[in-house]
C-alpha atoms as a PDB file:
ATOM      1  CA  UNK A   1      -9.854   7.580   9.875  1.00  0.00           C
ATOM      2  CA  UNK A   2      -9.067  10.973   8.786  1.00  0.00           C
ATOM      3  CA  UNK A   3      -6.851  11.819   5.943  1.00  0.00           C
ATOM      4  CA  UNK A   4      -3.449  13.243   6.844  1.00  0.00           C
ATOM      5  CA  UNK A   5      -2.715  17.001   5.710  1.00  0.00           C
ATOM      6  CA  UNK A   6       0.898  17.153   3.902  1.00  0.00           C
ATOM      7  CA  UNK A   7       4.081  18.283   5.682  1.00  0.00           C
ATOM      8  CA  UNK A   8       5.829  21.319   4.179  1.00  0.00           C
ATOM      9  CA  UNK A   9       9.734  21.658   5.708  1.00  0.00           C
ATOM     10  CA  UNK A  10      12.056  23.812   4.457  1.00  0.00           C
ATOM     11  CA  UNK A  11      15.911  23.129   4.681  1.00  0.00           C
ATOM     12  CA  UNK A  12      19.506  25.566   3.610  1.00  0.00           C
ATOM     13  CA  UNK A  13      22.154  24.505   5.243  1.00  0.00           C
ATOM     14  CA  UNK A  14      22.319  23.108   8.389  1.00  0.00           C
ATOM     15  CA  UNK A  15      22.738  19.231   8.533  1.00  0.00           C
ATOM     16  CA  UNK A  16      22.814  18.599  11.735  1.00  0.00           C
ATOM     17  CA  UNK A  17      19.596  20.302  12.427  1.00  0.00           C
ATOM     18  CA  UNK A  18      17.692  18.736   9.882  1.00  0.00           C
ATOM     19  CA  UNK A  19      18.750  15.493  10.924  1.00  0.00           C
ATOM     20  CA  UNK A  20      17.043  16.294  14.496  1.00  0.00           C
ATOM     21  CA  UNK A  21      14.169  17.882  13.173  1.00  0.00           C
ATOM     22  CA  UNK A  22      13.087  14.916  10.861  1.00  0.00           C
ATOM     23  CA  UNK A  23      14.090  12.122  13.379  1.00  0.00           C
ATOM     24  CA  UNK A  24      11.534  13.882  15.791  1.00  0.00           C
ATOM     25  CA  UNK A  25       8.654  13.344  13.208  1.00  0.00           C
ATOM     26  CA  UNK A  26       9.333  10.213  12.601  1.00  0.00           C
ATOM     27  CA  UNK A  27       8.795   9.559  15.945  1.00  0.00           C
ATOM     28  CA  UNK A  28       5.332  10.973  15.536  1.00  0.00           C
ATOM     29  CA  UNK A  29       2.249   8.016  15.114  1.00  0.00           C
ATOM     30  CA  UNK A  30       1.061   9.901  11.448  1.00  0.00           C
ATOM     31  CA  UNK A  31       4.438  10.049   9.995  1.00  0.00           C
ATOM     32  CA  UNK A  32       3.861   6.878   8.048  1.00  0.00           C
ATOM     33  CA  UNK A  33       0.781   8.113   6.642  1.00  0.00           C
ATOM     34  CA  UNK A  34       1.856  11.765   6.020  1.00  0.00           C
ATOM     35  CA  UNK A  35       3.047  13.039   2.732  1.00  0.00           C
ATOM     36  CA  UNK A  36       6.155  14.781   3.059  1.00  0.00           C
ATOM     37  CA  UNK A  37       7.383  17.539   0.661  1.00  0.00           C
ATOM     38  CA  UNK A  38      10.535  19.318   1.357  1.00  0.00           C
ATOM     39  CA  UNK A  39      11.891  22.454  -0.095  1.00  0.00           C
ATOM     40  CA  UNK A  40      15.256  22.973  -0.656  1.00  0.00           C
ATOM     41  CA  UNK A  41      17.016  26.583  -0.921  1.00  0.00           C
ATOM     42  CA  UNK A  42      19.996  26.790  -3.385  1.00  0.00           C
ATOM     43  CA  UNK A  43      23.416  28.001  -2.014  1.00  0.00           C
ATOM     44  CA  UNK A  44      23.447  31.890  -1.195  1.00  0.00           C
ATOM     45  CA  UNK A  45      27.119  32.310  -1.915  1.00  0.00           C
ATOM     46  CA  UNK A  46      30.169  29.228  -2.979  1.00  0.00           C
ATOM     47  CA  UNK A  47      30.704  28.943   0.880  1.00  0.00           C
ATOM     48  CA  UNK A  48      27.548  27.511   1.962  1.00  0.00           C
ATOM     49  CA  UNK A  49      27.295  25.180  -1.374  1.00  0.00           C
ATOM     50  CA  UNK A  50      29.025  21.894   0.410  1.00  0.00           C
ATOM     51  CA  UNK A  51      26.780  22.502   3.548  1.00  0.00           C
ATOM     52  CA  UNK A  52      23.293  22.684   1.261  1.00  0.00           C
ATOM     53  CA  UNK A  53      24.562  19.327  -0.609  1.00  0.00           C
ATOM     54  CA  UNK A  54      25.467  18.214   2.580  1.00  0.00           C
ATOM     55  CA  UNK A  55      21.604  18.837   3.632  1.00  0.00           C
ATOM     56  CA  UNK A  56      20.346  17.497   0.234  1.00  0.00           C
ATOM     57  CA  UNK A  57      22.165  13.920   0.404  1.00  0.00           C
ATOM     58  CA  UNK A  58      20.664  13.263   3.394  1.00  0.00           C
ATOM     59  CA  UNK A  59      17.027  14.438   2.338  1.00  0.00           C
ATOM     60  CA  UNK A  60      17.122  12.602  -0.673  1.00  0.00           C
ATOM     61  CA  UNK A  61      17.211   9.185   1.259  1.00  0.00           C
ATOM     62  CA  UNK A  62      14.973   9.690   3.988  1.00  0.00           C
ATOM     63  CA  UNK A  63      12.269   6.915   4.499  1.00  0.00           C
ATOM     64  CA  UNK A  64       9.340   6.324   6.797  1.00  0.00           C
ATOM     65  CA  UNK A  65       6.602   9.015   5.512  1.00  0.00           C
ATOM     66  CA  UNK A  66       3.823   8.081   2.869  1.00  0.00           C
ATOM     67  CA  UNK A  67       5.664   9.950   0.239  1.00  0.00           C
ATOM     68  CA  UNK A  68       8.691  12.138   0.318  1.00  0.00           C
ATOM     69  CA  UNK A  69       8.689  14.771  -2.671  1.00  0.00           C
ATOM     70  CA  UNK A  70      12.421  16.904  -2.896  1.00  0.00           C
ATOM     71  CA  UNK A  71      12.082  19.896  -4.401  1.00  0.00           C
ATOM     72  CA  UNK A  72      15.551  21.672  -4.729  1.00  0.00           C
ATOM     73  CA  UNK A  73      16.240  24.640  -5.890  1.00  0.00           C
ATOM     74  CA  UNK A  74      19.171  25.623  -8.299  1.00  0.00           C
ATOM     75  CA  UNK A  75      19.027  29.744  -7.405  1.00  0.00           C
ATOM     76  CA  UNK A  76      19.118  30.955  -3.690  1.00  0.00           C
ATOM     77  CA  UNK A  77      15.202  32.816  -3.012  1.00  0.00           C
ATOM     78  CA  UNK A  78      15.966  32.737   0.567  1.00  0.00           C
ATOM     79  CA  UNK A  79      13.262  31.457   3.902  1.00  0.00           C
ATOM     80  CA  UNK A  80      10.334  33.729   3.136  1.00  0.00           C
ATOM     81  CA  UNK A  81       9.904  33.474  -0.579  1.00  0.00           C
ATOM     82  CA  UNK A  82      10.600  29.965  -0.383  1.00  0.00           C
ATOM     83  CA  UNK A  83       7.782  29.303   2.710  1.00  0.00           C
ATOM     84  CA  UNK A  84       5.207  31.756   0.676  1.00  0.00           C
ATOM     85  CA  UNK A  85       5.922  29.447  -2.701  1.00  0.00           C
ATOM     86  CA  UNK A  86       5.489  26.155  -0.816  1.00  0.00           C
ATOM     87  CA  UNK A  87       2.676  26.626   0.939  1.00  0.00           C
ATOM     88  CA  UNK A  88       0.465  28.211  -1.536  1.00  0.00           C
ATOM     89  CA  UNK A  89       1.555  25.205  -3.750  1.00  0.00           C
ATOM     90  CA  UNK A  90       0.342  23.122  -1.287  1.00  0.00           C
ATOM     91  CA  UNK A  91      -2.760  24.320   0.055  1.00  0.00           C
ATOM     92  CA  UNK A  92      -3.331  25.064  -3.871  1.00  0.00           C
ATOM     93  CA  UNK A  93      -3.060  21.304  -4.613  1.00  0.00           C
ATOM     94  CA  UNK A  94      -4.427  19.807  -0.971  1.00  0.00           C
ATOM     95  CA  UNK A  95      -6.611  22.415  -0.008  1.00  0.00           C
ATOM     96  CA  UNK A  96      -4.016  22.573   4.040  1.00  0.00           C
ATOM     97  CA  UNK A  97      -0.208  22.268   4.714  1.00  0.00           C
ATOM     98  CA  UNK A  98       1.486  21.589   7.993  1.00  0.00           C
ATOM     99  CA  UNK A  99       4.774  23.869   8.076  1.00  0.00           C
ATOM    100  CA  UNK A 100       8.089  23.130   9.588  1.00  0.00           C
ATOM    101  CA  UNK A 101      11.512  24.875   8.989  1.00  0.00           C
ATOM    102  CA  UNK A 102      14.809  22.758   9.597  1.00  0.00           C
ATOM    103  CA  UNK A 103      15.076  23.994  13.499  1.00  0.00           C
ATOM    104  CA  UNK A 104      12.346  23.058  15.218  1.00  0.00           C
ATOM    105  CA  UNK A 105      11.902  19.657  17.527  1.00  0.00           C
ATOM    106  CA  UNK A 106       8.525  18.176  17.312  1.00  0.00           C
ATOM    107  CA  UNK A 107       6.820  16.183  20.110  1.00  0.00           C
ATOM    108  CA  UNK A 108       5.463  12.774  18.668  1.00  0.00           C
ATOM    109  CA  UNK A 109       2.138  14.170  19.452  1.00  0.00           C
ATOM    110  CA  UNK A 110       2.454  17.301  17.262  1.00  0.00           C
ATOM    111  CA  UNK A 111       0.966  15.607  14.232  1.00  0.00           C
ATOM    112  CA  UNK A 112      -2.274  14.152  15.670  1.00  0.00           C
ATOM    113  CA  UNK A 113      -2.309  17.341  17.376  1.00  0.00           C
ATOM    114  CA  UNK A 114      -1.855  19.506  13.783  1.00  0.00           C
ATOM    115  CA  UNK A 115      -4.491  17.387  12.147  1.00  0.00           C
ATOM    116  CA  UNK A 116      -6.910  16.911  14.691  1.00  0.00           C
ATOM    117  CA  UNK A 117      -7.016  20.531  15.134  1.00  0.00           C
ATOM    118  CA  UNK A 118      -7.462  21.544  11.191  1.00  0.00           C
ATOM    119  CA  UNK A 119     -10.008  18.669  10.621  1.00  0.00           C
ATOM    120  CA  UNK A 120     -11.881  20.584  14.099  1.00  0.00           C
ATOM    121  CA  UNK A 121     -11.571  24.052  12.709  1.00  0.00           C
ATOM    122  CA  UNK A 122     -11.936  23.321   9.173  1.00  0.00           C
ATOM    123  CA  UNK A 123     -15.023  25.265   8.378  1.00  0.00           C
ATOM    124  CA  UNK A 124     -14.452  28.057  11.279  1.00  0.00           C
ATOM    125  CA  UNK A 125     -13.768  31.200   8.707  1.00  0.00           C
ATOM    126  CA  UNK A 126     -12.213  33.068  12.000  1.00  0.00           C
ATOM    127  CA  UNK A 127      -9.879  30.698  12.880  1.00  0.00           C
ATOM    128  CA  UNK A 128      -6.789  31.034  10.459  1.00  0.00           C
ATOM    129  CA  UNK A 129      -3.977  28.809  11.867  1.00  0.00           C
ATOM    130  CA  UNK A 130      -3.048  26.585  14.549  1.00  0.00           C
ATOM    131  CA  UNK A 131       0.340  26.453  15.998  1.00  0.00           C
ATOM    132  CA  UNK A 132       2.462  23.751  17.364  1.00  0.00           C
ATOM    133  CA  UNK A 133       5.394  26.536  19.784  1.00  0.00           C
ATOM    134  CA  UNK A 134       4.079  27.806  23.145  1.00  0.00           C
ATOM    135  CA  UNK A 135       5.668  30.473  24.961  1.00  0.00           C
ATOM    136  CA  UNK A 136       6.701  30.140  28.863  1.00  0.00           C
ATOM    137  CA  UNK A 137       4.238  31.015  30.766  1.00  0.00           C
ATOM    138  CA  UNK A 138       4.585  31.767  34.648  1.00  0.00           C
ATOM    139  CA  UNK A 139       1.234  30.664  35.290  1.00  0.00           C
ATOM    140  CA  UNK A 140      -1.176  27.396  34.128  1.00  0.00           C
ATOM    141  CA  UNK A 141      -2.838  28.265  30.601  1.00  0.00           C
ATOM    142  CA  UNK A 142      -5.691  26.250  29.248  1.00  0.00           C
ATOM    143  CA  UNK A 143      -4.976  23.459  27.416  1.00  0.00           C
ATOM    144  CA  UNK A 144      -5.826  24.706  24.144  1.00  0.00           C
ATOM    145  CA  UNK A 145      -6.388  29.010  23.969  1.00  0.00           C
ATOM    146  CA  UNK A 146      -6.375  31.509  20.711  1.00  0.00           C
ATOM    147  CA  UNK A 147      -4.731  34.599  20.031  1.00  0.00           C
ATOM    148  CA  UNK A 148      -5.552  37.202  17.454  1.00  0.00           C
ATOM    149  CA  UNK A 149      -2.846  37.114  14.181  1.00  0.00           C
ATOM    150  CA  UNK A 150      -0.838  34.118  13.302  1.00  0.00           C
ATOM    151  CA  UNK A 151       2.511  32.499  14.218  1.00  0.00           C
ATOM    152  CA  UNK A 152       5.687  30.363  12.572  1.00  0.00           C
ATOM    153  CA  UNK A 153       7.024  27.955  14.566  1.00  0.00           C
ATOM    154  CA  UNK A 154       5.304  24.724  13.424  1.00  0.00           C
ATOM    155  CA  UNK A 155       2.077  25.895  11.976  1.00  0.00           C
ATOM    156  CA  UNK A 156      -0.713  24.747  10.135  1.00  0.00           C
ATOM    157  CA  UNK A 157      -3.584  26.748   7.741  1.00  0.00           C
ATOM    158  CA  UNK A 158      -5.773  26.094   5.237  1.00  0.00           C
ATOM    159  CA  UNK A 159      -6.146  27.485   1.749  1.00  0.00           C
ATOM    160  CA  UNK A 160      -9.383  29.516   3.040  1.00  0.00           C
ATOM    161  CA  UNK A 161      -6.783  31.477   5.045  1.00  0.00           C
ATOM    162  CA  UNK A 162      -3.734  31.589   3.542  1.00  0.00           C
ATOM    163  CA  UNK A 163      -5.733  33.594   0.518  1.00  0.00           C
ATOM    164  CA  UNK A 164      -5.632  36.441   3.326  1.00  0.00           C
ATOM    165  CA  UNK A 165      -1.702  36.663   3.063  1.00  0.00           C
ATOM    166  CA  UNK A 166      -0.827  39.854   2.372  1.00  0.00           C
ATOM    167  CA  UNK A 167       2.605  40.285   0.641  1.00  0.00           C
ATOM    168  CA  UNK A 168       2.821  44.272   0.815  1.00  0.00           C
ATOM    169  CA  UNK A 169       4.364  45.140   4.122  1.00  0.00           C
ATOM    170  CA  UNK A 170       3.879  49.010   2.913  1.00  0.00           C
ATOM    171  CA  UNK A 171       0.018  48.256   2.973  1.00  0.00           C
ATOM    172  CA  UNK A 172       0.081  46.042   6.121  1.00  0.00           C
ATOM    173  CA  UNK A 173       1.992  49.078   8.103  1.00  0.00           C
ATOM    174  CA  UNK A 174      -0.079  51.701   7.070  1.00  0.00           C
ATOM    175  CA  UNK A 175      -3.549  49.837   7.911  1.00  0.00           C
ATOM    176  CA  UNK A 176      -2.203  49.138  10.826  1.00  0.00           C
ATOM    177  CA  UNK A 177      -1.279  52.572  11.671  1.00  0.00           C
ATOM    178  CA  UNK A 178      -4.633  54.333  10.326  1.00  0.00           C
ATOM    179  CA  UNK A 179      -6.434  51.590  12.769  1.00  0.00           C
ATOM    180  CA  UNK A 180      -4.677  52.726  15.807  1.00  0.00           C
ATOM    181  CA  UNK A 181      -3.707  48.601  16.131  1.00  0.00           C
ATOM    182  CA  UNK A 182      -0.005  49.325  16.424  1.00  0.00           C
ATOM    183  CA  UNK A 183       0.075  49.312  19.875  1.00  0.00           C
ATOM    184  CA  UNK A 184      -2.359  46.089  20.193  1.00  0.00           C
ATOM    185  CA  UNK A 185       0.115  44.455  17.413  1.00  0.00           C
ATOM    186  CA  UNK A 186       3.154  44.876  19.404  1.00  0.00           C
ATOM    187  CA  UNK A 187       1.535  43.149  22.848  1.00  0.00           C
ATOM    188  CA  UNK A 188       0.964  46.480  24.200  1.00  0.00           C
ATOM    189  CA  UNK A 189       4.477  47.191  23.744  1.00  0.00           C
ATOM    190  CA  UNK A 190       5.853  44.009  24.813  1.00  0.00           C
ATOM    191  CA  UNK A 191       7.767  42.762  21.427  1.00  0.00           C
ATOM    192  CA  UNK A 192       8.161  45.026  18.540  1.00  0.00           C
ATOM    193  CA  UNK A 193       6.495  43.284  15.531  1.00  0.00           C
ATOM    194  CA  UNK A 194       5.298  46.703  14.310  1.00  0.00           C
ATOM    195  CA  UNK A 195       9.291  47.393  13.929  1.00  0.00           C
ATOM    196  CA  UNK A 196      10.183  43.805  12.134  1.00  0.00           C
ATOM    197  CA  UNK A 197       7.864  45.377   9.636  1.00  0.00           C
ATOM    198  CA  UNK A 198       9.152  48.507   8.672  1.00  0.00           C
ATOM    199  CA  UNK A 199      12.528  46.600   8.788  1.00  0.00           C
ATOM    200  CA  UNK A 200      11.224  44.139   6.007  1.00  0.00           C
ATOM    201  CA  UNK A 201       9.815  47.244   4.063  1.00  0.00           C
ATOM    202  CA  UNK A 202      13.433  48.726   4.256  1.00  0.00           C
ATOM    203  CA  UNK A 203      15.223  45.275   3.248  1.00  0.00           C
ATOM    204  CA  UNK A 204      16.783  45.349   6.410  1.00  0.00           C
ATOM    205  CA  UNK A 205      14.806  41.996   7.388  1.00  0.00           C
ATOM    206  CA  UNK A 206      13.154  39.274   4.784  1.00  0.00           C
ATOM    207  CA  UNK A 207      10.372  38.462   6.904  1.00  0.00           C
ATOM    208  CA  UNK A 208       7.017  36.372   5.465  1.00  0.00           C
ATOM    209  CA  UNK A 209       6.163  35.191   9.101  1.00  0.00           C
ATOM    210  CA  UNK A 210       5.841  39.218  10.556  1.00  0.00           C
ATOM    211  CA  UNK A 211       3.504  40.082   7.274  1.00  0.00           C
ATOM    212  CA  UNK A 212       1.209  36.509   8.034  1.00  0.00           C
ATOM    213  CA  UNK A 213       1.005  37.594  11.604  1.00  0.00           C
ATOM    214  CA  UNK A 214      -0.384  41.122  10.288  1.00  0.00           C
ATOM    215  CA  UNK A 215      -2.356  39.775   7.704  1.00  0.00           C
ATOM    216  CA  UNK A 216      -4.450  37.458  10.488  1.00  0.00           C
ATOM    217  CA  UNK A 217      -4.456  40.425  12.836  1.00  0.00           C
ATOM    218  CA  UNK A 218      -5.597  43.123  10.907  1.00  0.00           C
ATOM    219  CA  UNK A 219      -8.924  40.330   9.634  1.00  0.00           C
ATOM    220  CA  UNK A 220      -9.097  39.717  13.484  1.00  0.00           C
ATOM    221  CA  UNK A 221      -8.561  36.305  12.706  1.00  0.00           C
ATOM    222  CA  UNK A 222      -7.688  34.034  15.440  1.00  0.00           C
ATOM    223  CA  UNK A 223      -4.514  31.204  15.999  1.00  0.00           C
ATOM    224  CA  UNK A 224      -5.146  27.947  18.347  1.00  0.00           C
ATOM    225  CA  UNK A 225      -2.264  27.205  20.582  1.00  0.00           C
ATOM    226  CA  UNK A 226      -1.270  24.188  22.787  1.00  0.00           C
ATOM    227  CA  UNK A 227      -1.215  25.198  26.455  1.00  0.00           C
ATOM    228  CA  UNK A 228       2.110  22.591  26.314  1.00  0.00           C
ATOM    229  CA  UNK A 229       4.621  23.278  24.215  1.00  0.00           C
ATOM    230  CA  UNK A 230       4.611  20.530  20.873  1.00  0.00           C
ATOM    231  CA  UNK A 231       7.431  22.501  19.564  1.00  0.00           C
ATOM    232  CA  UNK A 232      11.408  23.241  20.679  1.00  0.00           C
ATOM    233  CA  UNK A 233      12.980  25.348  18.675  1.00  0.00           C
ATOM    234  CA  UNK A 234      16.720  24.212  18.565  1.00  0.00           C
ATOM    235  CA  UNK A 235      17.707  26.770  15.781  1.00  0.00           C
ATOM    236  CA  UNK A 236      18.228  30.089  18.327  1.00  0.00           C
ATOM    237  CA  UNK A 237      22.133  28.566  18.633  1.00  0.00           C
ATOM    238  CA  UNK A 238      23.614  31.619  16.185  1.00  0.00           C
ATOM    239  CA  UNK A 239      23.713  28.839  13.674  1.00  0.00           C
ATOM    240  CA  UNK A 240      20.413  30.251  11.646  1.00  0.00           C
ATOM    241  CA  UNK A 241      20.501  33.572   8.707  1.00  0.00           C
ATOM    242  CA  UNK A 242      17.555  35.067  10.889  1.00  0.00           C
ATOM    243  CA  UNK A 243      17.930  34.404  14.547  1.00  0.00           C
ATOM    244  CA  UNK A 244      20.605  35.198  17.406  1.00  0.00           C
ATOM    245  CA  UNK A 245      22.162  32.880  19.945  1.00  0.00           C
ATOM    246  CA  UNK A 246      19.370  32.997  22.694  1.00  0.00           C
ATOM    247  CA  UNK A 247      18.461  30.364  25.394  1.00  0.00           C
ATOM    248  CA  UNK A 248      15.439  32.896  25.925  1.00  0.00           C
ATOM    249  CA  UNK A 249      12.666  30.800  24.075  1.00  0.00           C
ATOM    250  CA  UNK A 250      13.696  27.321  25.162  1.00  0.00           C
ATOM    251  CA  UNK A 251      10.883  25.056  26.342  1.00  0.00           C
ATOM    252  CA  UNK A 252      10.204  21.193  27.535  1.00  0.00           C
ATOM    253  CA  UNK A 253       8.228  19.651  24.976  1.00  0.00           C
ATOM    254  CA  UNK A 254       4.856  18.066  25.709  1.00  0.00           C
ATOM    255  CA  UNK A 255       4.880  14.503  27.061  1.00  0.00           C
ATOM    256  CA  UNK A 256       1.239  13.530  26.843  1.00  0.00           C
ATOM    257  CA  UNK A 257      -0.817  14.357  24.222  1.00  0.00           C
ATOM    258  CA  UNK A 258      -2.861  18.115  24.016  1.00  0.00           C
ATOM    259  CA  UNK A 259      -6.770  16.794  24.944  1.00  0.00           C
ATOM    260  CA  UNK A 260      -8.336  18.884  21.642  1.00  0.00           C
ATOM    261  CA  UNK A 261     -12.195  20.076  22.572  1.00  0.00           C
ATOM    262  CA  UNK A 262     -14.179  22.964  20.789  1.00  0.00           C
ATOM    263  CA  UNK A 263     -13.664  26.071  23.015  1.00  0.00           C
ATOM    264  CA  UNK A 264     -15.289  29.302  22.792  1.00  0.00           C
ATOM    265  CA  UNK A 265     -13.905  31.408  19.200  1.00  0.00           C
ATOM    266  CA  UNK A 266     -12.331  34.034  21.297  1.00  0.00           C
ATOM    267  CA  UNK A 267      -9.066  35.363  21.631  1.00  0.00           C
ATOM    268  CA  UNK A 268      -7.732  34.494  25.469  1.00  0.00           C
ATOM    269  CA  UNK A 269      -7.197  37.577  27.780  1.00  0.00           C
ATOM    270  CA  UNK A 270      -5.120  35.103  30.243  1.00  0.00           C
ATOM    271  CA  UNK A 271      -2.851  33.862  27.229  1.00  0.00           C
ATOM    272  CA  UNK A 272      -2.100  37.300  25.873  1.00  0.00           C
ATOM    273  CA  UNK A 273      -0.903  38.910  28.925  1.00  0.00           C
ATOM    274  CA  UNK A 274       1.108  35.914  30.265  1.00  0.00           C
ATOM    275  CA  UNK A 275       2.516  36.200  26.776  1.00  0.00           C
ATOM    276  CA  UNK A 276       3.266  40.083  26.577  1.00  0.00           C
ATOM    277  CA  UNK A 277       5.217  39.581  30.611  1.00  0.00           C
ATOM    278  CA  UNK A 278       7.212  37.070  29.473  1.00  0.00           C
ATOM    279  CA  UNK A 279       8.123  38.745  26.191  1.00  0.00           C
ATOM    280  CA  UNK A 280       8.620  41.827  28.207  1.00  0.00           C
ATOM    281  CA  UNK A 281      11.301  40.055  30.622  1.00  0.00           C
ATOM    282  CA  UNK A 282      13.418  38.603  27.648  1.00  0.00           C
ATOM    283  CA  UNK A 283      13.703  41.060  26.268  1.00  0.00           C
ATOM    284  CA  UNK A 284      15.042  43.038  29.980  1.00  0.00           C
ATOM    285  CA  UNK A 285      16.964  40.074  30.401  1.00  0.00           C
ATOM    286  CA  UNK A 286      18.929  40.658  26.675  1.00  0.00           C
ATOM    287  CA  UNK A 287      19.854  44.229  27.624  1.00  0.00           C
ATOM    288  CA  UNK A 288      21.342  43.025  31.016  1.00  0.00           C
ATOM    289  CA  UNK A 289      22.870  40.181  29.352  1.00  0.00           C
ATOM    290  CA  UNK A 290      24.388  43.168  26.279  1.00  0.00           C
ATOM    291  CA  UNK A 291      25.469  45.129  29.340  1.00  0.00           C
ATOM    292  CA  UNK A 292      27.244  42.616  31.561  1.00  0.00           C
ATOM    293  CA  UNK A 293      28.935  42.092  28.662  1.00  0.00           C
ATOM    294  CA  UNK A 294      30.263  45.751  27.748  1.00  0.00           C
ATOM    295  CA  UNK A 295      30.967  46.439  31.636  1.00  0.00           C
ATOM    296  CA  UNK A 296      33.190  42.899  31.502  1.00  0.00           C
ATOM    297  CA  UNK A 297      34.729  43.752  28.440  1.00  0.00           C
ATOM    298  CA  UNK A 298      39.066  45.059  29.084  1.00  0.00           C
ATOM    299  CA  UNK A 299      39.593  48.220  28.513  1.00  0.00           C
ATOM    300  CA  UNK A 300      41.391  48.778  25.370  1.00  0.00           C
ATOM    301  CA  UNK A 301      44.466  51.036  25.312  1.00  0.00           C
ATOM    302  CA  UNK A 302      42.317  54.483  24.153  1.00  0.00           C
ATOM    303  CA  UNK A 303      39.266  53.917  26.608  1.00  0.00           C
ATOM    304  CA  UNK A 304      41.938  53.639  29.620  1.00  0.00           C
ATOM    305  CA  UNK A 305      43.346  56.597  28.411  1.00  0.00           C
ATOM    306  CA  UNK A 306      39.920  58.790  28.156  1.00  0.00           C
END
């Protein structure tokens, strides 16, 4: 028997979401034996108050984990101060955290998945997360693969590696620059990370998952994924502070479990460029998608008259 690592989920506003999200882990095998902590944002603004109480009635009689700790805050610190407070608090006090926000659909085999994996690459200093999401891919992956840098939808680390978290994004940017890894960061080009960062630097974006994916990367430290998807993200509905409507990253969830072996410490070649084509066709697909949209637009009055 192995000793379950905690659960870290963070919730705002959004009842109906967290309902899903916590009904799917219930559904996992380890819930029962899982301690479950869950952070609670205050209210941004008087609007959104009756939706985060909403949230926090519900949270605060949830049963069917080990333990269920609510920690709610009075003052709004917003996703990526809360995340970066909860799980150093946790891998602090447990020495590993699993990490969920209030969007994302597990697959009852993401927890034996999450803590098989972190008991497996425990003591592997290179390895600094494993993730729970997997991107479409047009072709067969392996069953389990890394990538170089980190990721954020339904993640776990350990304290080893979250001590590499680097909060600067000034520092991050420039490293990355004076290493020529720009380029390599962004997929060759295929999604612009390198630009989610110099939006966070110029508080244009609050991002802590963009500056934990640069931390890993510029250590070359690696991120297990599931070759099947343990993780839908139902949050990309316009409904979230930080993402657009999109049915871009949608995905089936996994319905056997991932078969976890020890593969080579290496990041995989296959992965990354099925990875970087997909990205690359989204994001074609969201400028076709803006344009259909302009060209089906009526004319107003002082466009018919130009």
């Amino acid at each position: 028997m192995m000793s379950t690592a905690p659960i870290a989920l963070f919730v705002y506003n959004r009842p109906r979401h967290t309902r899903q999200t916590v009904e799917a882990l219930l559904a996992n095998d380890l819930a029962s034996e899982s301690d479950m902590f869950i952070f609670s944002d205050g209210a941004k603004t008087p609007q959104t108050a009756a939706a985060v109480e909403e949230v926090r009635i519900y949270i605060r009689n949830i049963r069917g984990f080990k333990s269920i700790n609510v920690i709610e805050r009075t003052q709004n610190v917003g996703l990526a101060a809360s995340i970066v407070h909860g799980v150093t608090r946790l891998c602090h006090q447990f020495g590993r955290a699993i990490v969920l926000e209030d969007d994302l659909v597990t697959s009852p085999w993401f927890l034996s998945y999450m803590n098989q994996a972190l008991v497996m690459y425990e003591d592997v200093a290179r390895v600094a997360s494993i993730h729970g999401y997997c991107w479409q891919a047009s072709e067969k992956l392996p069953e389990t693969f890394f990538l170089r840098g980190a990721d954020c939808w339904g993640w776990a680390t350990w304290a080893r590696a979250w001590r590499s978290f680097e909060p600067n994004g000034d520092k991050l940017l420039r490293s990355l620059v004076e290493r020529g890894l720009d380029r390599a960061f962004d997929l060759d080009g295929a999604f612009a990370f390198t630009q989610m960062l110099r939006d966070h630097i110029a508080g244009r974006k609050d991002s802590w998952a963009v500056r934990w994916h640069a931390s890993c990367f510029l250590e070359d430290k690696l991120t297990l994924y599931p070759g099947r998807s343990l993780i839908q993200n139902i949050g990309n509905d316009g409904s979230g502070t930080h993402c657009d409507s999109t049915e871009s990253y949608s995905t089936g969830l996994a319905d056997q479990p991932i078969q976890l072996r020890r593969i080579d410490i290496e990041a995989s070649e296959l992965a990354r460029r099925s990875f970087a084509r997909f990205l690359r066709g989204t994001r074609k697909s969201l400028v076709h998608r803006i344009i259909s949209r302009l060209r089906s637009r009526p004319e107003s009055h002082s466009e018919r008259q130009t």
